[in-house]
C-alpha atoms as a PDB file:
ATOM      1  CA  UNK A   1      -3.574 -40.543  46.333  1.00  0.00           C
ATOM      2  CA  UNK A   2      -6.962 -40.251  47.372  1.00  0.00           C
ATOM      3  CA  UNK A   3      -8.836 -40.560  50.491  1.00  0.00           C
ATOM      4  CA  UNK A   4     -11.537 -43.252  50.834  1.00  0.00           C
ATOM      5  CA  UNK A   5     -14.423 -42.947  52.793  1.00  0.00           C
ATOM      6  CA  UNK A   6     -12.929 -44.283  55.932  1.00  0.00           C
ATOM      7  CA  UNK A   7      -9.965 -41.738  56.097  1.00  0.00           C
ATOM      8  CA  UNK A   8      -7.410 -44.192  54.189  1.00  0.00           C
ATOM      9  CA  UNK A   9      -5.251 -43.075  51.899  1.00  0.00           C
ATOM     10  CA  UNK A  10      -5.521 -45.396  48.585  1.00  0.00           C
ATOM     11  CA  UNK A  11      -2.829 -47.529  46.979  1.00  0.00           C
ATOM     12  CA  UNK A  12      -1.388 -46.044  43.943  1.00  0.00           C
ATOM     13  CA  UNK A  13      -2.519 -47.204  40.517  1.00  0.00           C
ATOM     14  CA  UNK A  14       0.548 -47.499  39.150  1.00  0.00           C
ATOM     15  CA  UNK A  15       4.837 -47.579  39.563  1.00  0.00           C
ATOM     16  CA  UNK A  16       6.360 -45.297  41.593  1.00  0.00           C
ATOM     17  CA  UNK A  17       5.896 -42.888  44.364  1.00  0.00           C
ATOM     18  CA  UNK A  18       3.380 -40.882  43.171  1.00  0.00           C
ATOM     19  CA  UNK A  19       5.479 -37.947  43.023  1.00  0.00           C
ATOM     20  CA  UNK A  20       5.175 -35.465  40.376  1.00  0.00           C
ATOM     21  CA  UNK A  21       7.832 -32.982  39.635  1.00  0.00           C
ATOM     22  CA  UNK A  22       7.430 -29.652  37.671  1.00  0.00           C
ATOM     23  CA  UNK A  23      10.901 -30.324  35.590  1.00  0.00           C
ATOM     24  CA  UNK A  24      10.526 -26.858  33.703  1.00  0.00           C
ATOM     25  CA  UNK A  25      10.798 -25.196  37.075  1.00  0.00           C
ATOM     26  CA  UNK A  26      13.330 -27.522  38.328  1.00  0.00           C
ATOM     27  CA  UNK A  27      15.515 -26.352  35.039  1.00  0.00           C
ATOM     28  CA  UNK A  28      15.056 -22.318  35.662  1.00  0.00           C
ATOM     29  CA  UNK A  29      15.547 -22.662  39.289  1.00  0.00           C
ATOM     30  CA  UNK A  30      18.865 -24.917  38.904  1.00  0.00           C
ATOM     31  CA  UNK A  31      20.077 -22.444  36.141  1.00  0.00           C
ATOM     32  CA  UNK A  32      19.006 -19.453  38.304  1.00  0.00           C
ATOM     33  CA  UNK A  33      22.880 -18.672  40.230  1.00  0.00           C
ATOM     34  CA  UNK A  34      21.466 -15.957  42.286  1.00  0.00           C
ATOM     35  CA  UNK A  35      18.878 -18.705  43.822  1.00  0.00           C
ATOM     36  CA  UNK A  36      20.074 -19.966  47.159  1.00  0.00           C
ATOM     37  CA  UNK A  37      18.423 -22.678  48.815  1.00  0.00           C
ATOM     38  CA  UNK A  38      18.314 -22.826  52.791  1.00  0.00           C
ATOM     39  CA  UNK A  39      17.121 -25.338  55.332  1.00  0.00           C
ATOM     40  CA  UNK A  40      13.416 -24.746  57.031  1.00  0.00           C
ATOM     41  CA  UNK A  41      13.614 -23.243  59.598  1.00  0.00           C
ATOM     42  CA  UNK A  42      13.884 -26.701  62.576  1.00  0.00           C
ATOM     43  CA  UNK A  43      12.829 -24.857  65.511  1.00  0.00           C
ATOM     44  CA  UNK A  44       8.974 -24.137  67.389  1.00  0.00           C
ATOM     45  CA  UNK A  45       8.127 -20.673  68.292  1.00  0.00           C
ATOM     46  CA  UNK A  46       8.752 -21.549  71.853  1.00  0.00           C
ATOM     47  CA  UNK A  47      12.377 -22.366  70.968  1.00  0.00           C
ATOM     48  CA  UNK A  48      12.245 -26.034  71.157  1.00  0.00           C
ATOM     49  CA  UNK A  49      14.236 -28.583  68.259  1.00  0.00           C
ATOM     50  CA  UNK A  50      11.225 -30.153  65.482  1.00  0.00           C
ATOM     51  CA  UNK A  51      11.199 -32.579  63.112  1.00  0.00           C
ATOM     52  CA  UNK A  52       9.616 -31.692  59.389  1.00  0.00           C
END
């Protein structure tokens, strides 16, 4: 997506999401068993409970 000249984000162009994954990477990680994949971190420095 691309920002117009008013701040909005444009419609994509064509199906989907607009997402783009990196499937080579995908395929080492996934076949990696030492990788271990953990939940951000869901707390401010102050100690309060965020969102994403």
């Amino acid at each position: 997506m691309r920002a117009g000249p008013a701040g909005y984000a444009s419609l994509p162009e064509g199906p989907g999401l607009g997402v783009q994954l990196d499937l080579e990477k995908l395929a080492r990680v996934a076949s990696d068993p030492k990788y271990k994949w953990r939940w951000p971190e869901m707390k401010l420095p102050d100690g309060s409970v965020t969102d994403y």
